[in-house]
Each structure stands twice: as structure tokens, then as C-alpha cells.
PDB file of N, CA and C in Angstrom:
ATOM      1  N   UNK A   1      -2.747   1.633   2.957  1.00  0.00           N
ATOM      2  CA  UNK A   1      -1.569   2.077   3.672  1.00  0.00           C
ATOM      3  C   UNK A   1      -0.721   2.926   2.735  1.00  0.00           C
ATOM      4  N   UNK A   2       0.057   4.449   3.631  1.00  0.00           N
ATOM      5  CA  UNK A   2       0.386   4.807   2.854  1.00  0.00           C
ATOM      6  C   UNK A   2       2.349   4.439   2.955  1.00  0.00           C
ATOM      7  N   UNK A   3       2.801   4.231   2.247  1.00  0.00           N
ATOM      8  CA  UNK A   3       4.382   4.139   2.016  1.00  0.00           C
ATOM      9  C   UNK A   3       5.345   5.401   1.580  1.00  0.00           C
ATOM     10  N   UNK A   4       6.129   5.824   2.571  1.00  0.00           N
ATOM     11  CA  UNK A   4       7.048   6.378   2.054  1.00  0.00           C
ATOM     12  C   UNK A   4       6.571   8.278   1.939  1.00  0.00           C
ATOM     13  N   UNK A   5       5.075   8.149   2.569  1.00  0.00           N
ATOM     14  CA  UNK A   5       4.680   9.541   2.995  1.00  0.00           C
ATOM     15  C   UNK A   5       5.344  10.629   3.485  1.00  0.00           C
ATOM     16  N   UNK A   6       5.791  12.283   3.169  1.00  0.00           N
ATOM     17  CA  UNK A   6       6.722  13.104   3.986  1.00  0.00           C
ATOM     18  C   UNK A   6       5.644  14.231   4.004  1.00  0.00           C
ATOM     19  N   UNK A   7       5.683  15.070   4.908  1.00  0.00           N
ATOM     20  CA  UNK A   7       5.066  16.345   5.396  1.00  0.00           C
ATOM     21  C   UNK A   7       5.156  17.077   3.600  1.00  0.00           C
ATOM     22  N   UNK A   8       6.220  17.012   3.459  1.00  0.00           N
ATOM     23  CA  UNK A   8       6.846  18.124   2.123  1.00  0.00           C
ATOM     24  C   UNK A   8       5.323  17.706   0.729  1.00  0.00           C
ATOM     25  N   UNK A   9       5.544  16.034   0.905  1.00  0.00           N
ATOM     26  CA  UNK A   9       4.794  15.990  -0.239  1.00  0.00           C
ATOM     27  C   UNK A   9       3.224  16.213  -0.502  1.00  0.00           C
ATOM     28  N   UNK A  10       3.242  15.809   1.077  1.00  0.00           N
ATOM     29  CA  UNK A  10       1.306  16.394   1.330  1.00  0.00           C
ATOM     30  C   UNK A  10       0.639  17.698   1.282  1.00  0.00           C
ATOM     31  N   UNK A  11       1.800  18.603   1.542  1.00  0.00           N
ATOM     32  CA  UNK A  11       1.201  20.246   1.152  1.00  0.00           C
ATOM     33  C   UNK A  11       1.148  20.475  -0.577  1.00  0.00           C
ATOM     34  N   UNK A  12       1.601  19.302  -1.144  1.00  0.00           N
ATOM     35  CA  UNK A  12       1.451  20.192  -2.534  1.00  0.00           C
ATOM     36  C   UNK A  12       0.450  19.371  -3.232  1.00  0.00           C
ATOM     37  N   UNK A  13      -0.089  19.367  -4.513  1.00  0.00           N
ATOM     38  CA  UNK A  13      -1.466  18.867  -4.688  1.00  0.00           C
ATOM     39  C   UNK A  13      -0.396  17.838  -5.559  1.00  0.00           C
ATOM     40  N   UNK A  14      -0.943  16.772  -5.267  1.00  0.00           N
ATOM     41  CA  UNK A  14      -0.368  15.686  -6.260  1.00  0.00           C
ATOM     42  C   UNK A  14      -0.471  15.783  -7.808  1.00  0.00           C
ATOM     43  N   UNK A  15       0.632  15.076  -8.063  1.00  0.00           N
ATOM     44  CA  UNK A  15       0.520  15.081  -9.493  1.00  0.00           C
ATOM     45  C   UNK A  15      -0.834  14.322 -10.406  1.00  0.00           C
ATOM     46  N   UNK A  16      -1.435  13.422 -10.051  1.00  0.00           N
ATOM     47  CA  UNK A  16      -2.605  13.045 -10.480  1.00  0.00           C
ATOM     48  C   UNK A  16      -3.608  13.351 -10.323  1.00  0.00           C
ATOM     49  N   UNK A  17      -3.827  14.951  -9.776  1.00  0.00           N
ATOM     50  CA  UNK A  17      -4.894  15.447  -9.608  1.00  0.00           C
ATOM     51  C   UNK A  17      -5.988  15.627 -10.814  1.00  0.00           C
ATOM     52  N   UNK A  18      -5.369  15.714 -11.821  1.00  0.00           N
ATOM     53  CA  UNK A  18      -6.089  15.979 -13.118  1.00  0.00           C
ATOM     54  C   UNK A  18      -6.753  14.750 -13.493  1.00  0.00           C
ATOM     55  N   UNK A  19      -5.869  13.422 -13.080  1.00  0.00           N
ATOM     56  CA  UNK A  19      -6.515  12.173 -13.143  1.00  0.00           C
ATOM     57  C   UNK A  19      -7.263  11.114 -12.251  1.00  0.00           C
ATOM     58  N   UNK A  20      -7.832  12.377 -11.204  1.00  0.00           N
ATOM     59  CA  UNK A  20      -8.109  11.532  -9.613  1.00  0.00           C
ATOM     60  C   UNK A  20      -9.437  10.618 -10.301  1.00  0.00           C
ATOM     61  N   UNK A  21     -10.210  11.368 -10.681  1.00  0.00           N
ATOM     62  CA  UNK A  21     -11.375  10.481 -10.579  1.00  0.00           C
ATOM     63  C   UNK A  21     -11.093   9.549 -11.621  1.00  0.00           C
ATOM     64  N   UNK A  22     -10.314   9.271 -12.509  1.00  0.00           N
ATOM     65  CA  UNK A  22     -10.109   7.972 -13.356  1.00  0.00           C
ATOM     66  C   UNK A  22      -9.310   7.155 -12.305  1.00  0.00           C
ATOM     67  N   UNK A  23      -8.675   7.816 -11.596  1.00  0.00           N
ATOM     68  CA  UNK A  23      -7.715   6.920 -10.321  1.00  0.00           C
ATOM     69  C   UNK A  23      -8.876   5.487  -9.324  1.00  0.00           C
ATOM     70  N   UNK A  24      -9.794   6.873  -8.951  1.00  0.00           N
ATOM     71  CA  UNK A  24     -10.582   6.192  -8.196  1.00  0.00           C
ATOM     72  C   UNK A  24     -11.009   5.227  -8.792  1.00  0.00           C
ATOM     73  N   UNK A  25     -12.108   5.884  -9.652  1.00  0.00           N
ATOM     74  CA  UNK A  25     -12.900   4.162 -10.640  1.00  0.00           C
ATOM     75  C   UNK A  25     -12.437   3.545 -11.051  1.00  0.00           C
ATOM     76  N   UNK A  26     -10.542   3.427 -11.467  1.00  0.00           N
ATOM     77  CA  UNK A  26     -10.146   2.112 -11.617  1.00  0.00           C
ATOM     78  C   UNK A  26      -9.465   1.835 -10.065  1.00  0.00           C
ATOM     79  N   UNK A  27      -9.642   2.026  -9.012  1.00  0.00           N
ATOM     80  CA  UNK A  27      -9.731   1.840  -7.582  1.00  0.00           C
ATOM     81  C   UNK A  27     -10.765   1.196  -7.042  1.00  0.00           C
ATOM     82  N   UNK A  28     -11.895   1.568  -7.375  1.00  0.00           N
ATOM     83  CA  UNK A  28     -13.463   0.947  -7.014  1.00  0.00           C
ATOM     84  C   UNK A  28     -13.380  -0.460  -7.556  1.00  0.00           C
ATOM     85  N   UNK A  29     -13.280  -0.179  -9.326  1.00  0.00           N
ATOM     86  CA  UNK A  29     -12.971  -1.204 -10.051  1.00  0.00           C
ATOM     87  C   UNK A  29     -12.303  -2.517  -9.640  1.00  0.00           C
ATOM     88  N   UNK A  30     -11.309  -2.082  -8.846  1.00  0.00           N
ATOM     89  CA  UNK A  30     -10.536  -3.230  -8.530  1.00  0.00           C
ATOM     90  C   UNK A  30     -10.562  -4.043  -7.140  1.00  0.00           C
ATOM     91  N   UNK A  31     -11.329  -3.178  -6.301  1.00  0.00           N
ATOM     92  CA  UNK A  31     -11.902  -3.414  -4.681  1.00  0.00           C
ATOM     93  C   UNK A  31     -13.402  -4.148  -5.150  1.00  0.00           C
ATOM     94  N   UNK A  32     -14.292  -4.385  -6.021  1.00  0.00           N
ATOM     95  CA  UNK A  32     -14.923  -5.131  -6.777  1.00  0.00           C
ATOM     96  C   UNK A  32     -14.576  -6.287  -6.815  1.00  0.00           C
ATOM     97  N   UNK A  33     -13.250  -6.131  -8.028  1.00  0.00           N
ATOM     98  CA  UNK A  33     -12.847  -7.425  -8.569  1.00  0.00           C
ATOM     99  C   UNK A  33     -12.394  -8.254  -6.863  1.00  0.00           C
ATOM    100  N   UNK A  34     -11.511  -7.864  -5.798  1.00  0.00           N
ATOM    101  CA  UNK A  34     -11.003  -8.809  -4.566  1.00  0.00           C
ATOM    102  C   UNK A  34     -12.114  -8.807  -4.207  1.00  0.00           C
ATOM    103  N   UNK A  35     -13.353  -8.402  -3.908  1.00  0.00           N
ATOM    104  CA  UNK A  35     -14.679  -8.481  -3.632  1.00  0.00           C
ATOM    105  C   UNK A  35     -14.815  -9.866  -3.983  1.00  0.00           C
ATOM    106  N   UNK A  36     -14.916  -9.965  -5.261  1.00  0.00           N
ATOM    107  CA  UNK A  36     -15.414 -11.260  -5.959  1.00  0.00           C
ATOM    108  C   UNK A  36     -14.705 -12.380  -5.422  1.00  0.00           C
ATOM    109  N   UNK A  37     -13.242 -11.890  -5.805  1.00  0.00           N
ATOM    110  CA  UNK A  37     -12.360 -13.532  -4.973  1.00  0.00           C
ATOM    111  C   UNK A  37     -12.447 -13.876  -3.975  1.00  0.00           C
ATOM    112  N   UNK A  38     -12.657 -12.700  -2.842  1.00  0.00           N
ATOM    113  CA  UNK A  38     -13.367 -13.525  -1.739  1.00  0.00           C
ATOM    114  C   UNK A  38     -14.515 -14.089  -1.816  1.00  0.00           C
ATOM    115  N   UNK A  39     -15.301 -13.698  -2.198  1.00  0.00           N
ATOM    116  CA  UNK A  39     -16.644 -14.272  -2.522  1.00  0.00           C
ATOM    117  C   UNK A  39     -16.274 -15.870  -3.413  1.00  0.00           C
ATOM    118  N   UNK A  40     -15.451 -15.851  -4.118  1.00  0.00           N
ATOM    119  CA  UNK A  40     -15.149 -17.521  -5.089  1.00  0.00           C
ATOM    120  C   UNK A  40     -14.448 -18.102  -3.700  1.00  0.00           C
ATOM    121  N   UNK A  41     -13.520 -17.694  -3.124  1.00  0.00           N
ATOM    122  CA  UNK A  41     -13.103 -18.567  -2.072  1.00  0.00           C
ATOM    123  C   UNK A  41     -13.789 -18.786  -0.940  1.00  0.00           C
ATOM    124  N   UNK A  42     -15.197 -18.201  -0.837  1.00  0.00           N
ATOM    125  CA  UNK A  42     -16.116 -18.837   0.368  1.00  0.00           C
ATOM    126  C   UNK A  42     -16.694 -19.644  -0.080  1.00  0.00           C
ATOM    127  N   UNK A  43     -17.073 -19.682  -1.777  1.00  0.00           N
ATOM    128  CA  UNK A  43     -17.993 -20.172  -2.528  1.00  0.00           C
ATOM    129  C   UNK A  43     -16.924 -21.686  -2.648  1.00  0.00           C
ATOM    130  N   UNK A  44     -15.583 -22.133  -2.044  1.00  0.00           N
ATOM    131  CA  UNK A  44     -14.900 -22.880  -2.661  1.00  0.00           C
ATOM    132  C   UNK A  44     -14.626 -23.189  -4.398  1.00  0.00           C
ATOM    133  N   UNK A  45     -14.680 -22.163  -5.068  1.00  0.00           N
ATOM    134  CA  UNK A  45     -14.429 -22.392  -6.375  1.00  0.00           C
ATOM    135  C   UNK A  45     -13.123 -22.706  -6.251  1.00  0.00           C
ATOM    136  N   UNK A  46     -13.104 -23.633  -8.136  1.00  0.00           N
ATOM    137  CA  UNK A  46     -11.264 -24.127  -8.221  1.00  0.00           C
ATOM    138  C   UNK A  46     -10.689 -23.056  -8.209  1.00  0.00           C
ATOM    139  N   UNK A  47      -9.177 -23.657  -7.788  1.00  0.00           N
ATOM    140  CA  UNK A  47      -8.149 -22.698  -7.642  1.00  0.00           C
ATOM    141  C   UNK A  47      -7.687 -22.354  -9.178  1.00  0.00           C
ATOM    142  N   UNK A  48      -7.662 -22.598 -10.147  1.00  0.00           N
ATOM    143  CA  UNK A  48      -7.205 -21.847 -11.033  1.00  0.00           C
ATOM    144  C   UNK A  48      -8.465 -20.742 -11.881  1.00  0.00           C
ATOM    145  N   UNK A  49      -9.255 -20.526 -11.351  1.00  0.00           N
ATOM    146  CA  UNK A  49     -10.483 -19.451 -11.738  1.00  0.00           C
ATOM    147  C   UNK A  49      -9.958 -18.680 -10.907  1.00  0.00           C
ATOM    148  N   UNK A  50      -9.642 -19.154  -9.198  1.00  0.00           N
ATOM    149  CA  UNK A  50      -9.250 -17.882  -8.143  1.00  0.00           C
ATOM    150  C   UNK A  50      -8.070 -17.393  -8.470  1.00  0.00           C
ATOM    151  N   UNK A  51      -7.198 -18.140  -8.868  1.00  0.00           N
ATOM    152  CA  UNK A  51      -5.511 -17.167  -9.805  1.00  0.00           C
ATOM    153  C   UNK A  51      -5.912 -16.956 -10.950  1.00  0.00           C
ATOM    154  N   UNK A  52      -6.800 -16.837 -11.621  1.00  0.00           N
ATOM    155  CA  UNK A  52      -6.908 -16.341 -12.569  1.00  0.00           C
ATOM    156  C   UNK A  52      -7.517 -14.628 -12.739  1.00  0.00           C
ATOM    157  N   UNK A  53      -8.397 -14.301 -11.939  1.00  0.00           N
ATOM    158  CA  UNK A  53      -9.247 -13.565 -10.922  1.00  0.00           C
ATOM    159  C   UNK A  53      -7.637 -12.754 -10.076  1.00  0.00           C
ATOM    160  N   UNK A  54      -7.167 -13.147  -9.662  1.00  0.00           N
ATOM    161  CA  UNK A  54      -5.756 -12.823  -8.968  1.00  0.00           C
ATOM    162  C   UNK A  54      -4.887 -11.957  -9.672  1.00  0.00           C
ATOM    163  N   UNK A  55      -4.626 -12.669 -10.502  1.00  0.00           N
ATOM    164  CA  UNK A  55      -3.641 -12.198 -12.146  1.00  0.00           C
ATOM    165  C   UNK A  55      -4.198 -10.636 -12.607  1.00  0.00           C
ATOM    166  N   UNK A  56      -5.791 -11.245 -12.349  1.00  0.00           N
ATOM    167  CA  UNK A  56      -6.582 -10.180 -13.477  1.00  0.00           C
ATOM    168  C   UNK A  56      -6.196  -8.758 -12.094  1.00  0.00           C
ATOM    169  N   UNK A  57      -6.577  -8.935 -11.008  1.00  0.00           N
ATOM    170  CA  UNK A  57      -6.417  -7.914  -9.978  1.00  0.00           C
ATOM    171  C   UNK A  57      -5.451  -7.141  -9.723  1.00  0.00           C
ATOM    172  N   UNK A  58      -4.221  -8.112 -10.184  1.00  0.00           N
ATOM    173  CA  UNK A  58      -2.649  -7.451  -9.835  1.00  0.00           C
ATOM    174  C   UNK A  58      -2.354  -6.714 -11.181  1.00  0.00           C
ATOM    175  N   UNK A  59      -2.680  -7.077 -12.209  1.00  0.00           N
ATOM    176  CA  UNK A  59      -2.711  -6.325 -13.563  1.00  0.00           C
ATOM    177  C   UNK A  59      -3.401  -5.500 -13.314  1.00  0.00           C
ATOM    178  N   UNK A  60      -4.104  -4.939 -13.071  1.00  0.00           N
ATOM    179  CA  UNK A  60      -5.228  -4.027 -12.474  1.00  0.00           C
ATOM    180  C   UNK A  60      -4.608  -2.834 -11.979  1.00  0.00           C
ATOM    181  N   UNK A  61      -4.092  -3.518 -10.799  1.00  0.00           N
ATOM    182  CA  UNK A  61      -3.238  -2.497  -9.789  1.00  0.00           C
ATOM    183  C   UNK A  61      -1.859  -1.878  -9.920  1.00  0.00           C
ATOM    184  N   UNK A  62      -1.263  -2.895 -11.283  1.00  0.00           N
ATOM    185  CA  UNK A  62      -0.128  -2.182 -11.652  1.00  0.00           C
ATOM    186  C   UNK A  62       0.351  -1.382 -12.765  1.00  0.00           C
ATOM    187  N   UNK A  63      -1.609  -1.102 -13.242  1.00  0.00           N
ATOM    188  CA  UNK A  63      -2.081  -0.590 -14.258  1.00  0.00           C
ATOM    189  C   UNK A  63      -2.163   1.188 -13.119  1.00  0.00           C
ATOM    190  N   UNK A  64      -2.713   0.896 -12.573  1.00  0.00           N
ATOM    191  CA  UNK A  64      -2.817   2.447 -11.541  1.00  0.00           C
ATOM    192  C   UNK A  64      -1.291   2.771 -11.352  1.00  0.00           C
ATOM    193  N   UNK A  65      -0.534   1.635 -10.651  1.00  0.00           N
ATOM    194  CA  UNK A  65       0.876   2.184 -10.103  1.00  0.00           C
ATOM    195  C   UNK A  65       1.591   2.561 -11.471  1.00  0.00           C
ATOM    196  N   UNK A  66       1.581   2.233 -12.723  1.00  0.00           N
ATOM    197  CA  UNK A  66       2.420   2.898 -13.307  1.00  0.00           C
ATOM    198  C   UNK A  66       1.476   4.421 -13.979  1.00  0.00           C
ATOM    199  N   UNK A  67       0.112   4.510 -13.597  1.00  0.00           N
ATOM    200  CA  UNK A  67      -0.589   5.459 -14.158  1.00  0.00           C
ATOM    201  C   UNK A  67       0.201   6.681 -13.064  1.00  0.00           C
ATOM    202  N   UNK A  68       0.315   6.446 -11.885  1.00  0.00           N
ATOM    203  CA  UNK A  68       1.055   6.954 -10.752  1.00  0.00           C
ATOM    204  C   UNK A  68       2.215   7.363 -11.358  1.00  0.00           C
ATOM    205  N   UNK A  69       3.211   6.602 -11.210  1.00  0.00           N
ATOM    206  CA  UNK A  69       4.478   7.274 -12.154  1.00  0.00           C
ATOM    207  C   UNK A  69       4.780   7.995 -12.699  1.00  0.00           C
ATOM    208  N   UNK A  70       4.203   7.806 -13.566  1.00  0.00           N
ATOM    209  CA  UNK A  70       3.998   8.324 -14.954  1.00  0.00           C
ATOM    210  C   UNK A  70       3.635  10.119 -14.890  1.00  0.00           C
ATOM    211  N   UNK A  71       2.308  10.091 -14.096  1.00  0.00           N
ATOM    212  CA  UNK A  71       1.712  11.755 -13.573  1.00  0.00           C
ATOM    213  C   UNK A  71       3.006  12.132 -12.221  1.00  0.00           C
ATOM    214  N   UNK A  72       3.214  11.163 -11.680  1.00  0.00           N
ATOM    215  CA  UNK A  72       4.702  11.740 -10.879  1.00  0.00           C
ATOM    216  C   UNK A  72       5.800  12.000 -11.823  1.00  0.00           C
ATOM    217  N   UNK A  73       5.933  11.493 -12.102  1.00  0.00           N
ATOM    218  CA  UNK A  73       7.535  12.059 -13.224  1.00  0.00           C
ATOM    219  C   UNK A  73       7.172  12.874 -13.869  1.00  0.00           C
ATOM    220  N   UNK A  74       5.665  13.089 -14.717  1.00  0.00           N
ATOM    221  CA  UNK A  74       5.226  14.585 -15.484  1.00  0.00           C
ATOM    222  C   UNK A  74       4.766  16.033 -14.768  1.00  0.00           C
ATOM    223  N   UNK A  75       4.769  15.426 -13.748  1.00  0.00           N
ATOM    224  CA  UNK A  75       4.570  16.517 -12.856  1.00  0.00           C
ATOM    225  C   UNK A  75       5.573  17.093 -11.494  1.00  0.00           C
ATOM    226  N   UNK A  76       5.534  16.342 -10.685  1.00  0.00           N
ATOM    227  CA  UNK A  76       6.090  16.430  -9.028  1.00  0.00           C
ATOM    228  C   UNK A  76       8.035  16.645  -9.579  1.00  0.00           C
ATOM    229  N   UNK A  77       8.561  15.419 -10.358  1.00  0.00           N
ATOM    230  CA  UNK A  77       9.785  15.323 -10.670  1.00  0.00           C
ATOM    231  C   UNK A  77      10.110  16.687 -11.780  1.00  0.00           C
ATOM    232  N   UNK A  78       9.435  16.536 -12.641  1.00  0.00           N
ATOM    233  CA  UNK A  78       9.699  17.371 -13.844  1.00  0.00           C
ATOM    234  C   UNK A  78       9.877  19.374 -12.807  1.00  0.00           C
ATOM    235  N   UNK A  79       8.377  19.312 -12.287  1.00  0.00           N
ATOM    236  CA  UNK A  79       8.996  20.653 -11.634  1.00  0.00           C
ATOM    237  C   UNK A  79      10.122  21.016 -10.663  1.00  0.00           C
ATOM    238  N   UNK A  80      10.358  19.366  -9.809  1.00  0.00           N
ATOM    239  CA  UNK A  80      11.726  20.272  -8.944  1.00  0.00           C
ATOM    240  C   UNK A  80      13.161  19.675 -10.189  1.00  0.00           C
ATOM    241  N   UNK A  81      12.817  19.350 -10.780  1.00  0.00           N
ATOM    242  CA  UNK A  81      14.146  19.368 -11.578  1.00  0.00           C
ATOM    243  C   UNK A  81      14.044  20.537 -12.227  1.00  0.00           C
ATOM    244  N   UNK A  82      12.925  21.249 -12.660  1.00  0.00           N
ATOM    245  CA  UNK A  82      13.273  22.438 -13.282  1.00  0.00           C
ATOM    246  C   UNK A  82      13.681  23.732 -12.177  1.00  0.00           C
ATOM    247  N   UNK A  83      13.256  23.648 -10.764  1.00  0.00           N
ATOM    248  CA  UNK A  83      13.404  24.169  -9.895  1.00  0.00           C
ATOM    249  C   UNK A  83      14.909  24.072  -9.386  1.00  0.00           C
ATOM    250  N   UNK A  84      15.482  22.849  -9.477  1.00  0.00           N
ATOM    251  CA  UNK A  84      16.952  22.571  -9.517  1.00  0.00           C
ATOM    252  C   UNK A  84      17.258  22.434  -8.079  1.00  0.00           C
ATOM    253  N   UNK A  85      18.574  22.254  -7.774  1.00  0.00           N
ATOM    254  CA  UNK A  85      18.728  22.116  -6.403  1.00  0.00           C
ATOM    255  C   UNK A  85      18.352  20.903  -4.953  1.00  0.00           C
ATOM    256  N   UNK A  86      18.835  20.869  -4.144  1.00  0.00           N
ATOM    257  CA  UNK A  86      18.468  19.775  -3.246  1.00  0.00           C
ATOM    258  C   UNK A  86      16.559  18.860  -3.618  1.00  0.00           C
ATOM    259  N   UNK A  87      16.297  19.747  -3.702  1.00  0.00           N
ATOM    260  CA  UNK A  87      14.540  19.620  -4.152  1.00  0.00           C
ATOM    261  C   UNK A  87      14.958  18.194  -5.535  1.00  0.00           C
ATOM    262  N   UNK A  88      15.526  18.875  -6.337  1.00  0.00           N
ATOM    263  CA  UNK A  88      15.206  17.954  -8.089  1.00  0.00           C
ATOM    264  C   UNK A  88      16.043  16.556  -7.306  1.00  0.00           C
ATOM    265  N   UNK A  89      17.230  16.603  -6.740  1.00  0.00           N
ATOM    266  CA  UNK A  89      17.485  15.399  -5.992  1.00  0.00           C
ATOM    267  C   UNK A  89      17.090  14.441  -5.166  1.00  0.00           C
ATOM    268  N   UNK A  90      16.146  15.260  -4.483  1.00  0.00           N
ATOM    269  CA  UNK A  90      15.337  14.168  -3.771  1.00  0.00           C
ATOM    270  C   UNK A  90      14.270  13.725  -4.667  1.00  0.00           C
ATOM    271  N   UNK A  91      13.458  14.360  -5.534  1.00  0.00           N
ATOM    272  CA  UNK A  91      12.721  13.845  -6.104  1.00  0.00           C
ATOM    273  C   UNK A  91      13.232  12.791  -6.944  1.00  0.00           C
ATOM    274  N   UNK A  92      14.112  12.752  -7.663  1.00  0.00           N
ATOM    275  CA  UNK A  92      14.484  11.922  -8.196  1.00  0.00           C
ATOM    276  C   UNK A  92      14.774  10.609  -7.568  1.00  0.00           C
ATOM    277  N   UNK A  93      15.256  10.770  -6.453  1.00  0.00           N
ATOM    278  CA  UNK A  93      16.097   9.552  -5.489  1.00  0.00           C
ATOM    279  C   UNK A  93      14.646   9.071  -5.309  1.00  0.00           C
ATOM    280  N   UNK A  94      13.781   9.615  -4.469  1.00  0.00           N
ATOM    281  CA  UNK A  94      12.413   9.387  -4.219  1.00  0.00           C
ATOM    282  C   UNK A  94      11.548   8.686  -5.741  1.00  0.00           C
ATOM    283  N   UNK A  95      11.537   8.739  -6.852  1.00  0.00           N
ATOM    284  CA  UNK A  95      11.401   8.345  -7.717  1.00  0.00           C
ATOM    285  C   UNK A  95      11.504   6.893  -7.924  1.00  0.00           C
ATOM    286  N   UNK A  96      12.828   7.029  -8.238  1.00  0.00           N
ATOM    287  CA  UNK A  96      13.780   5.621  -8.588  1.00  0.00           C
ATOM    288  C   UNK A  96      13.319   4.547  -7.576  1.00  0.00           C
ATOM    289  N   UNK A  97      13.517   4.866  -6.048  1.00  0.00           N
ATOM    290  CA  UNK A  97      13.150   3.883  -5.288  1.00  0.00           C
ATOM    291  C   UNK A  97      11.432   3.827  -5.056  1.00  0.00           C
ATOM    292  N   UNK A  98      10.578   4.453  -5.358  1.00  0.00           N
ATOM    293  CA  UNK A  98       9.489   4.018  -5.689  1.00  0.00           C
ATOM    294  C   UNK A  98       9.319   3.071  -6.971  1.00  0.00           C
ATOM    295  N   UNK A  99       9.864   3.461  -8.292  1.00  0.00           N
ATOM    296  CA  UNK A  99       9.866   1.992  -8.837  1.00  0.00           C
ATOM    297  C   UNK A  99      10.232   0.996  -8.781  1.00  0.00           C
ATOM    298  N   UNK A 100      11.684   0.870  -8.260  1.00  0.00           N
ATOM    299  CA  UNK A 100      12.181  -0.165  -7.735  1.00  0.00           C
ATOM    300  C   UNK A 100      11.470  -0.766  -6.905  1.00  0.00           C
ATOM    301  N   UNK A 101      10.813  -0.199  -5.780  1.00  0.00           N
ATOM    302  CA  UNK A 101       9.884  -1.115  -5.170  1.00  0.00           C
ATOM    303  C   UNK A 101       8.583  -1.788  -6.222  1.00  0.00           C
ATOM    304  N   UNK A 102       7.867  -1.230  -7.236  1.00  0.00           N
ATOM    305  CA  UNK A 102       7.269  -1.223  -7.968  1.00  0.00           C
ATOM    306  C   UNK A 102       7.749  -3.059  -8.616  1.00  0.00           C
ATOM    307  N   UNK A 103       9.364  -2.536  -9.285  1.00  0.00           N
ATOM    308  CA  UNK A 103       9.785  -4.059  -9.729  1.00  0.00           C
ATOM    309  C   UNK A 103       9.960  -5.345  -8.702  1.00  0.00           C
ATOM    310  N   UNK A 104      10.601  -4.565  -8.082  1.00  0.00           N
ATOM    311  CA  UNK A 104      10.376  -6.007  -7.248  1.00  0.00           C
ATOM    312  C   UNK A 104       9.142  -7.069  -6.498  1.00  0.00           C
ATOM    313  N   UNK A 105       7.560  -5.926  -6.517  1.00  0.00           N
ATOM    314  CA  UNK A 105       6.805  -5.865  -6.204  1.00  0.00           C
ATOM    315  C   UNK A 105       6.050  -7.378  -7.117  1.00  0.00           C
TER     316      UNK A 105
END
């Protein structure tokens, strides 16, 4: 699912384009790893192997979301702030509350 999607941002090539295919395979990577936990929870394995397995997945994924960031703020933010104007403001606002969701996450 996508969150927080606008027309504006889909015409331009994302900022992680340079890093898509490391995106993906640690994407595959991690649709693997919940692979497995379902597989331990049909298998009834103990519950602390399945949070452990859990832990390892969400570290995983918040290993991509800040890889995300990171190529967003070096890229998408950095150019409309140099571009200036209503543009560098929304990106920014758009920013902030993507990590914030990030922390609270």
C-alpha cells in the first residue's frame, strides 16, 4: 500500500532510482524472511523464535525506510529547496511528516 501518494510526485523519477535494485533485494529479502514466520507459525514453533524472526523483519524494513529518506532528502528535498518557493515547502512539510510517521511507527 501506497501512503501519502500525489499526482506531482509520480511524474518525476524517484529519488532512489539509482538504488532501486538494492531496494528490491532487500524487499525480496524481507518477503522471504515473513515467508518463514508464517511458515514457524503453521509449524507451531515457540513464540520467542517467532519474535525473534519478527524483530529481525522490522529491522529489516526500517533498514529500507530510512534507506528511503535518506535518497529523499538527497534528492526530491534537496532539489525543490534549491528550486525555492511553494515547491521546497511542501517538500519539506512532506518530509518531516513522513518521518514522523516513521517514529512513531
Amino acid at each position: 500500500m501506497i501512503i501519502g501518494s500525489t499526482a506531482a510526485t509520480a511524474s518525476a523519477a524517484p529519488g532512489y532510482s539509482d538504488e532501486k535494485d538494492q531496494v528490491l533485494k532487500r524487499l525480496r529479502r524481507i518477503e522471504g524472511q515473513i515467508r518463514g514466520i508464517q511458515r514457524m507459525v503453521e509449524d507451531d514453533r515457540y513464540c520467542i523464535d517467532i519474535l525473534g524472526q519478527v524483530s529481525a523483519a522490522t529491522s529489516a524494513l526500517q533498514s529500507v525506510a530510512l534507506l528511503l529518506v535518506d535518497e529523499h532528502l538527497s534528492h526530491c528535498v534537496s532539489d525543490a529547496v534549491r528550486a525555492g518557493g511553494d515547491e521546497a515547502e511542501a517538500k519539506l512539510a512532506e518530509a518531516s511528516a513522513a518521518i514522523a510517521r516513521l517514529v512513531r511507527s
